[in-house]
N, C-alpha and C. Protein backbone atom coordinates (compact mmCIF):
# COMPACT_ATOMS: atom_id res chain seq x y z
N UNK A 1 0.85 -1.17 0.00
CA UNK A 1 0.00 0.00 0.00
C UNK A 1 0.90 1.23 0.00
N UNK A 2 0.57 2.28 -1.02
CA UNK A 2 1.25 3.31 -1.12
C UNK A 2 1.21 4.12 0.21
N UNK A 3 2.02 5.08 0.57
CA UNK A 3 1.62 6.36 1.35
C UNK A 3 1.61 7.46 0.77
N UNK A 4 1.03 8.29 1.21
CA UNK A 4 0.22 9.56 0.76
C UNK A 4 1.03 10.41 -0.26
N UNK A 5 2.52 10.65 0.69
CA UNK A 5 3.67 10.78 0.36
C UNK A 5 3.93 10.16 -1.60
N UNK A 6 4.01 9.00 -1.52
CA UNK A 6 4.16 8.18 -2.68
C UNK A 6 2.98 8.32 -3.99
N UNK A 7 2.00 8.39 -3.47
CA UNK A 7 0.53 8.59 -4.60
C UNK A 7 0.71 10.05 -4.41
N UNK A 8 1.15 11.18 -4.11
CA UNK A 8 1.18 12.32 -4.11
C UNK A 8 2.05 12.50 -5.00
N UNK A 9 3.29 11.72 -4.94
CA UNK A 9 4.56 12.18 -6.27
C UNK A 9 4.46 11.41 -7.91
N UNK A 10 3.23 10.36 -7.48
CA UNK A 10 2.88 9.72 -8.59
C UNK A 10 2.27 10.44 -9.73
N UNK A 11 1.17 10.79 -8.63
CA UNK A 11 0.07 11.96 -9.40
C UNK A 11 0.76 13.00 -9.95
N UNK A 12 1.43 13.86 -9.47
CA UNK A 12 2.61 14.95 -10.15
C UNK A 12 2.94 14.83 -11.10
N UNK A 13 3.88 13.64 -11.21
CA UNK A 13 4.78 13.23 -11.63
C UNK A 13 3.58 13.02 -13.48
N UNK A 14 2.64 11.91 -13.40
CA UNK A 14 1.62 11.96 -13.90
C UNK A 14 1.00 12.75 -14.63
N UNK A 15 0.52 14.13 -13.67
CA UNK A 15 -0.06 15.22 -14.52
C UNK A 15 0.85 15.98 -15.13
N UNK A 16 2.16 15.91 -14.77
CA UNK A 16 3.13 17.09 -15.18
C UNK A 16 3.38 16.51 -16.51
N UNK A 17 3.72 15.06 -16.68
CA UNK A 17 3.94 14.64 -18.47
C UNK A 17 2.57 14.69 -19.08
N UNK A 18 1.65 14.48 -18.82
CA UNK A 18 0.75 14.25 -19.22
C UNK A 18 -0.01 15.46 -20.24
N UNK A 19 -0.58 15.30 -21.57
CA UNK A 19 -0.68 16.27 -22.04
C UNK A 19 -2.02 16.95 -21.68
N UNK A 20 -2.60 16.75 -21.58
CA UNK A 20 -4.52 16.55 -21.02
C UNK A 20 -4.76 16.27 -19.34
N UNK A 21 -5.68 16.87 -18.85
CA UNK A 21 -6.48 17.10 -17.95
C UNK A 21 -6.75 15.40 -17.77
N UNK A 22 -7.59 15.26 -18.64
CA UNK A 22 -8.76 13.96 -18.69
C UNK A 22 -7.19 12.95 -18.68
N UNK A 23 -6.26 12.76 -19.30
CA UNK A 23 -5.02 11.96 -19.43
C UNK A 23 -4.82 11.65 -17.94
N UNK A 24 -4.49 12.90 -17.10
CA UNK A 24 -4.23 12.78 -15.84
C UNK A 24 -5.68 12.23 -15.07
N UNK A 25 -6.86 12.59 -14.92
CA UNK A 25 -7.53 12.44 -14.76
C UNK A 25 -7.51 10.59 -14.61
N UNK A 26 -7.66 10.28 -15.51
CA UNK A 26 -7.57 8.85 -15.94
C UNK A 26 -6.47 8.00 -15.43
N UNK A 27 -5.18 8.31 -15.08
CA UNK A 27 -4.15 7.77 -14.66
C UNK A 27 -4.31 7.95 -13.02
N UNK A 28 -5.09 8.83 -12.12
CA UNK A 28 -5.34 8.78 -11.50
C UNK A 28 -6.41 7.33 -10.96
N UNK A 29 -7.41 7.29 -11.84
CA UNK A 29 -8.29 6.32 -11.38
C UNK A 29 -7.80 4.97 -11.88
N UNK A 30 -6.79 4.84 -12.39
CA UNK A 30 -5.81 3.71 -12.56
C UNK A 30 -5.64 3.46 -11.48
N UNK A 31 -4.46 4.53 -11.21
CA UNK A 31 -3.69 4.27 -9.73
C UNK A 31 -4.98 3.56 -8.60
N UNK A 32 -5.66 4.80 -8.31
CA UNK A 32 -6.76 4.03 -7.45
C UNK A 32 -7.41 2.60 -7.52
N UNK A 33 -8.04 2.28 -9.03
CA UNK A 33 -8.19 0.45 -8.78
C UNK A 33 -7.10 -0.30 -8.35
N UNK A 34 -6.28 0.08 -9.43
CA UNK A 34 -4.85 -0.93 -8.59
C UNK A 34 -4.88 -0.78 -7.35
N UNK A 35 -4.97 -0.17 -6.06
CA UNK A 35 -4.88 -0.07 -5.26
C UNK A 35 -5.95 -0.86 -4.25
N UNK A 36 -7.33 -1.04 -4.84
CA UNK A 36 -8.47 -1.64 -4.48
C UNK A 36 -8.40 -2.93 -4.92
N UNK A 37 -7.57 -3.21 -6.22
CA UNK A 37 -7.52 -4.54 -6.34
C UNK A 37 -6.36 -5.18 -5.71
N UNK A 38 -5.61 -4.91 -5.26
CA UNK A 38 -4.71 -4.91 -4.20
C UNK A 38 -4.84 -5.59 -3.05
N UNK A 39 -6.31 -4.42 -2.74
CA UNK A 39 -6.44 -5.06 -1.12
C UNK A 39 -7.59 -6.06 -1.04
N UNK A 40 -8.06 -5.79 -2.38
CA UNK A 40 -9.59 -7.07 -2.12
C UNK A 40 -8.65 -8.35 -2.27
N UNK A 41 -7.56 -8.60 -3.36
CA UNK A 41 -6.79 -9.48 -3.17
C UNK A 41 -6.14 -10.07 -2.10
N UNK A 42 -5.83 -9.53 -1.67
CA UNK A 42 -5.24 -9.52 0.10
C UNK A 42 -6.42 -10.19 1.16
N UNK A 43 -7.34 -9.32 1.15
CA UNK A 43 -8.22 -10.07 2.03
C UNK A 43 -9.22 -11.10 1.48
N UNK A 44 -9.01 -11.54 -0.06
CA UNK A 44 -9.47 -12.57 -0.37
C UNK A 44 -8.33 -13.91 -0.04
N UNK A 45 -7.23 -13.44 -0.10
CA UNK A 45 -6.34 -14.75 0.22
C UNK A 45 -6.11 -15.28 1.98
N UNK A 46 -6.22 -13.71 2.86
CA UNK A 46 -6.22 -14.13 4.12
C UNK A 46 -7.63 -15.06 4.26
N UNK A 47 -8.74 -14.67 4.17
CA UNK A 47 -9.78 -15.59 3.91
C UNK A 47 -9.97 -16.71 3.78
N UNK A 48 -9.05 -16.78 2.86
CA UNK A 48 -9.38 -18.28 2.38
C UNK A 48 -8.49 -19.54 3.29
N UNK A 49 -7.45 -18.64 3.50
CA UNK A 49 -6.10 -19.37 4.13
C UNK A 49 -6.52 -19.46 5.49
N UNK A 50 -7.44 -18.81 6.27
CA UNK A 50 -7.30 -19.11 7.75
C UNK A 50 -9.18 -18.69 7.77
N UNK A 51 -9.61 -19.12 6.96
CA UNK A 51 -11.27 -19.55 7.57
C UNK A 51 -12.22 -20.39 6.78
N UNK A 52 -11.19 -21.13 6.07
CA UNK A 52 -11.95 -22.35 5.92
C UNK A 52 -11.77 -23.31 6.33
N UNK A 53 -12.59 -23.83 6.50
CA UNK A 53 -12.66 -25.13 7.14
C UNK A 53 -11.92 -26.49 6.93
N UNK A 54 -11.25 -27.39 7.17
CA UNK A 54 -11.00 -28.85 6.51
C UNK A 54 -11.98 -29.57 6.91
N UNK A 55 -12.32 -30.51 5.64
CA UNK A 55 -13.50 -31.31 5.97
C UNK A 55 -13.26 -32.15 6.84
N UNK A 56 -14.27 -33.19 7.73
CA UNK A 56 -13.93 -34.39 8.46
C UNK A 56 -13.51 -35.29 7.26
N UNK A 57 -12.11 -35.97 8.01
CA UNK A 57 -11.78 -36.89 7.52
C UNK A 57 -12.07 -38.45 8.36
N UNK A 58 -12.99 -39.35 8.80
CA UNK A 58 -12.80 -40.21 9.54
C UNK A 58 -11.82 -40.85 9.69
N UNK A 59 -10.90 -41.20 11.31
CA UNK A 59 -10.55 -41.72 11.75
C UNK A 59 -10.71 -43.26 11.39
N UNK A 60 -11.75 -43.95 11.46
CA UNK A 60 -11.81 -45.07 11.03
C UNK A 60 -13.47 -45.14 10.16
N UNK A 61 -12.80 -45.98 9.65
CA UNK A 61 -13.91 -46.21 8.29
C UNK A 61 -15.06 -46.50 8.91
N UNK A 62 -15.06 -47.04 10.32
CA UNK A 62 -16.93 -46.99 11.11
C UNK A 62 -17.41 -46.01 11.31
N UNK A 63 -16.81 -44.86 11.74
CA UNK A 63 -17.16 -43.73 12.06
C UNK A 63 -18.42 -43.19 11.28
N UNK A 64 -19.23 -42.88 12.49
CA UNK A 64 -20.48 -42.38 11.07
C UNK A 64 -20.61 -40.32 11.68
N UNK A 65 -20.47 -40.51 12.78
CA UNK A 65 -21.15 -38.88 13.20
C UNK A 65 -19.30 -38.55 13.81
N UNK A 66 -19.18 -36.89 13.11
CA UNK A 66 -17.95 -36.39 13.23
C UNK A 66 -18.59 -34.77 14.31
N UNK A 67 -17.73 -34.62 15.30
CA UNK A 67 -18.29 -33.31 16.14
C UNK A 67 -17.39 -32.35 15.83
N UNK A 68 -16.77 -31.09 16.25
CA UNK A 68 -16.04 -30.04 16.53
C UNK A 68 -14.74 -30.48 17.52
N UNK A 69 -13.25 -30.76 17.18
CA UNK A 69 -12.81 -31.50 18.00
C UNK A 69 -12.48 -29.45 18.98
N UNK A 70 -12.92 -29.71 20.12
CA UNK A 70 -12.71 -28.85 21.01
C UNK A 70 -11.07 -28.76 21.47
N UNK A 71 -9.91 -29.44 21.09
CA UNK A 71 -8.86 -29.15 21.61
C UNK A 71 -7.78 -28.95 20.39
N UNK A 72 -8.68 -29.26 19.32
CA UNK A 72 -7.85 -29.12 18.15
C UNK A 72 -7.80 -27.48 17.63
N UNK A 73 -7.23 -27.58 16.26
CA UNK A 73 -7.59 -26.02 15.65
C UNK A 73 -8.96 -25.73 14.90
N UNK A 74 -9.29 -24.75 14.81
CA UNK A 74 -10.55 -24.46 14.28
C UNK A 74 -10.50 -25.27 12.62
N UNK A 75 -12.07 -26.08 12.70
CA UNK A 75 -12.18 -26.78 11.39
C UNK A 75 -11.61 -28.28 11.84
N UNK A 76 -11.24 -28.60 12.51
CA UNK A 76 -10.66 -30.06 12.81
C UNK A 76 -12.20 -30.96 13.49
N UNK A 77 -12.03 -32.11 13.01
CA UNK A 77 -13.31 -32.94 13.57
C UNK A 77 -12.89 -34.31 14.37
N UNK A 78 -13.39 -34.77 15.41
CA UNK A 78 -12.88 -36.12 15.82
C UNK A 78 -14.20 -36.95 15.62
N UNK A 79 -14.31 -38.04 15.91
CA UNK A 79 -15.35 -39.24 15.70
C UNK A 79 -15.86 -38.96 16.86
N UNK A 80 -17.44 -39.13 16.82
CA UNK A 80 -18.11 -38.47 18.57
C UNK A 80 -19.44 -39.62 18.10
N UNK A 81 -19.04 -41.00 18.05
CA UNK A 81 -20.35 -41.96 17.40
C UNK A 81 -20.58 -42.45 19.14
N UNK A 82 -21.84 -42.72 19.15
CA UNK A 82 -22.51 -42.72 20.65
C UNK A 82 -22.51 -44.57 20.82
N UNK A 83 -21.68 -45.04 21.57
CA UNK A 83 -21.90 -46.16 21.86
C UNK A 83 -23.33 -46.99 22.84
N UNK A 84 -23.49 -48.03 22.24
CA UNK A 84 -24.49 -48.02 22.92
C UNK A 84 -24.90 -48.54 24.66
N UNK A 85 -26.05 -48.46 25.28
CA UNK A 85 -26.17 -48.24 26.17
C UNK A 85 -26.28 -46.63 26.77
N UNK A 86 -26.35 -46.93 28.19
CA UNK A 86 -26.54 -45.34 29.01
C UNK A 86 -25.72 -45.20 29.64
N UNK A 87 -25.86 -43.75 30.17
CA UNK A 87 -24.92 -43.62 31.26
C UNK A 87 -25.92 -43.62 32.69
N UNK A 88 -25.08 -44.39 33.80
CA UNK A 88 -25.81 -43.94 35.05
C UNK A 88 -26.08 -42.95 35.52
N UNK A 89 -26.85 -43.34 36.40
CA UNK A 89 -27.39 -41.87 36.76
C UNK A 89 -26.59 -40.84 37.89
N UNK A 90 -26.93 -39.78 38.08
CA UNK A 90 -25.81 -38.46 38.52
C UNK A 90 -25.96 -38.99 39.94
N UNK A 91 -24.71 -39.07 41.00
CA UNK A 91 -25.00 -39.44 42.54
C UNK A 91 -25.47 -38.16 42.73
N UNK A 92 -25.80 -38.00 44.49
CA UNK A 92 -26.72 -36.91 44.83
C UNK A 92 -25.61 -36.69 45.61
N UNK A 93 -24.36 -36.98 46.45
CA UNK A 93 -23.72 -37.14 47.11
C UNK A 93 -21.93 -37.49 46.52
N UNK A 94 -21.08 -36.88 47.13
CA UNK A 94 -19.67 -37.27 46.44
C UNK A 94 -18.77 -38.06 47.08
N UNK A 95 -18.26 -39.07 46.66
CA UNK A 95 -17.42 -40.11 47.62
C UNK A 95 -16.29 -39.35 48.42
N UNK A 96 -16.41 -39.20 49.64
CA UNK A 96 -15.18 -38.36 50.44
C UNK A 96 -13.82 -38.56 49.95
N UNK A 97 -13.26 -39.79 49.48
CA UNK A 97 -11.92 -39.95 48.53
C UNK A 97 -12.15 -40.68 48.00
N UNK A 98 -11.15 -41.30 46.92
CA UNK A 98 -11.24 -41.94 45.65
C UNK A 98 -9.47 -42.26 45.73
N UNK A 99 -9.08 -43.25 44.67
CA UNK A 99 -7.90 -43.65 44.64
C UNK A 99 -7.08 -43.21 43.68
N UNK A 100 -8.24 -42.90 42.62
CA UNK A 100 -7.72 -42.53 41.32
C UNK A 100 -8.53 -41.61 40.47
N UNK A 101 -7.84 -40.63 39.86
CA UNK A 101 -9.34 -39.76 39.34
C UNK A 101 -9.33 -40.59 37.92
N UNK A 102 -10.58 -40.85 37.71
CA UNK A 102 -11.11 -41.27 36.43
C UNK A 102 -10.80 -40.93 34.96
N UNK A 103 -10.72 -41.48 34.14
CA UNK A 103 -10.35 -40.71 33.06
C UNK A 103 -11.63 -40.28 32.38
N UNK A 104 -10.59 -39.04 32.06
CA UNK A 104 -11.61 -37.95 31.11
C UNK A 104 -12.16 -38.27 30.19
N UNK A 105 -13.07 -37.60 29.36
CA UNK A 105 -13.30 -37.79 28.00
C UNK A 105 -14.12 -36.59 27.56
N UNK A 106 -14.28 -36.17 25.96
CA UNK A 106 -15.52 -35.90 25.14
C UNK A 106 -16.39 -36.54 24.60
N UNK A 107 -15.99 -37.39 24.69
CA UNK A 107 -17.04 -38.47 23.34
C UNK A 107 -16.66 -39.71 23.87
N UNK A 108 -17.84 -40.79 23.68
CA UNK A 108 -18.05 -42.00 24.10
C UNK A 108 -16.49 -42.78 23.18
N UNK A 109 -15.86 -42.62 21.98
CA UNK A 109 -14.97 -43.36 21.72
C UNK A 109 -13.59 -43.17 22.24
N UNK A 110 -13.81 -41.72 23.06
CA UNK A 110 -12.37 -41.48 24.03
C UNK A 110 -12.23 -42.59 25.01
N UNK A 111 -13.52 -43.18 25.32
CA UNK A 111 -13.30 -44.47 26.52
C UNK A 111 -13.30 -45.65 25.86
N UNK A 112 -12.22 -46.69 26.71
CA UNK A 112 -12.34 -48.05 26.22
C UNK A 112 -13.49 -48.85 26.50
N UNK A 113 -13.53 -49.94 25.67
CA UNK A 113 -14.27 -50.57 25.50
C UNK A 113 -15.73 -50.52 25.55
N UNK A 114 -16.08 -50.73 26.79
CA UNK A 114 -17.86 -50.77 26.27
C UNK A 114 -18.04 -49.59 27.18
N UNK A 115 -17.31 -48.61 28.09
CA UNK A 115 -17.59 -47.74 28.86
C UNK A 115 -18.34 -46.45 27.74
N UNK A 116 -18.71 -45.49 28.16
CA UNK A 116 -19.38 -44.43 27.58
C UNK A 116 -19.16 -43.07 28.44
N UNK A 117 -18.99 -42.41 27.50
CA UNK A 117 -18.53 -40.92 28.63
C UNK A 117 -19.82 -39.70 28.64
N UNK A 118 -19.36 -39.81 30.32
CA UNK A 118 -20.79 -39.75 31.41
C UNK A 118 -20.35 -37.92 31.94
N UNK A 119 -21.44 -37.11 31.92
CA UNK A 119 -21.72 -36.09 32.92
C UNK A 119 -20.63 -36.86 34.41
N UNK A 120 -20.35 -36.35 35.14
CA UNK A 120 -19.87 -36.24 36.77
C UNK A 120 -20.03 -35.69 37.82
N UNK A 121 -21.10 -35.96 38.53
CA UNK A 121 -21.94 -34.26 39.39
C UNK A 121 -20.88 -33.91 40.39
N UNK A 122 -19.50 -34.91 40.41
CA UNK A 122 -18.64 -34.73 41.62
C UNK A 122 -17.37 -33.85 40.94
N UNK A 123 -17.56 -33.88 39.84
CA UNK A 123 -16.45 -33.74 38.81
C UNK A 123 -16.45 -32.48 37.93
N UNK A 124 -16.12 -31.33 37.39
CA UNK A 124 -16.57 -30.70 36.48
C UNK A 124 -16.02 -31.10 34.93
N UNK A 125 -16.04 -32.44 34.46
CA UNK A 125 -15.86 -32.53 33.52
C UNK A 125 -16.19 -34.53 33.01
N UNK A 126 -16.52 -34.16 32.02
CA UNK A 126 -17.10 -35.29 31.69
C UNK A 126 -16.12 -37.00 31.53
N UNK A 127 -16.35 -38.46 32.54
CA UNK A 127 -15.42 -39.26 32.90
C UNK A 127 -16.19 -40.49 32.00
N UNK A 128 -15.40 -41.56 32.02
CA UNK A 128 -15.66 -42.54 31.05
C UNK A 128 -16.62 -43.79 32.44
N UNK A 129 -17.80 -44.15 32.19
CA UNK A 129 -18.34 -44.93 32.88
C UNK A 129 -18.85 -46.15 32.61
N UNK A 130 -18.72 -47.63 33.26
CA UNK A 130 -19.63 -47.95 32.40
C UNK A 130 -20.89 -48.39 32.19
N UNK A 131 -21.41 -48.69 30.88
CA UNK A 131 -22.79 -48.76 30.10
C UNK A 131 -23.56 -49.06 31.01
């Protein structure tokens, strides 16, 4: 992008060879698109480069439902397919200690095997339980 400075000595420079009014005139509104096509260029390429999306690619060929992977970068998807069964239900009460904290999860395929990942009313974040 020019500065003021620079399109100021252009234009001069411009009208002073120039034989005609309308000559200068015209080399002026040159300068100016170039300048607009410039920047629509610019913010058509930042655009494209950092807000689109990549599609889901499945992880494994079972995969049928893809979510928002929350720890990845924007546009990234993980497999979030709901295994079956439930989760138990929320205690009303929290075990005074425990031996081991549970593992985490987002999605029922973050846990092994037949477990499913459960709400935690003791916990603020969602643990693998099972079915």
């Amino acid at each position: 992008v020019w500065s003021q400075h620079q399109k100021r000595e252009v234009y001069c420079v411009t009208c002073i060879l120039s034989p005609t009014y309308l000559t200068c005139m015209m080399a002026r509104s040159v300068l100016a698109l170039a300048g607009v096509a410039v920047l629509v260029a610019t913010c058509l390429m930042v655009t494209m480069t950092t807000a689109s999306p990549s599609f889901p690619t499945p992880p494994t060929p079972s995969c049928n439902k893809h979510c928002d992977d929350p720890n990845g970068p924007f546009g990234t998807y993980v497999c979030c397919d709901d295994k079956p069964g439930s989760c138990p239900e929320l205690r009303v009460t929290c075990p005074p200690t425990r031996l081991a904290d549970p593992q985490s999860c987002l999605f029922d395929p973050d846990c092994p095997g037949a477990q499913k990942c459960c709400e935690n009313a003791c916990l603020f974040y969602k643990v693998c339980k099972p079915a």
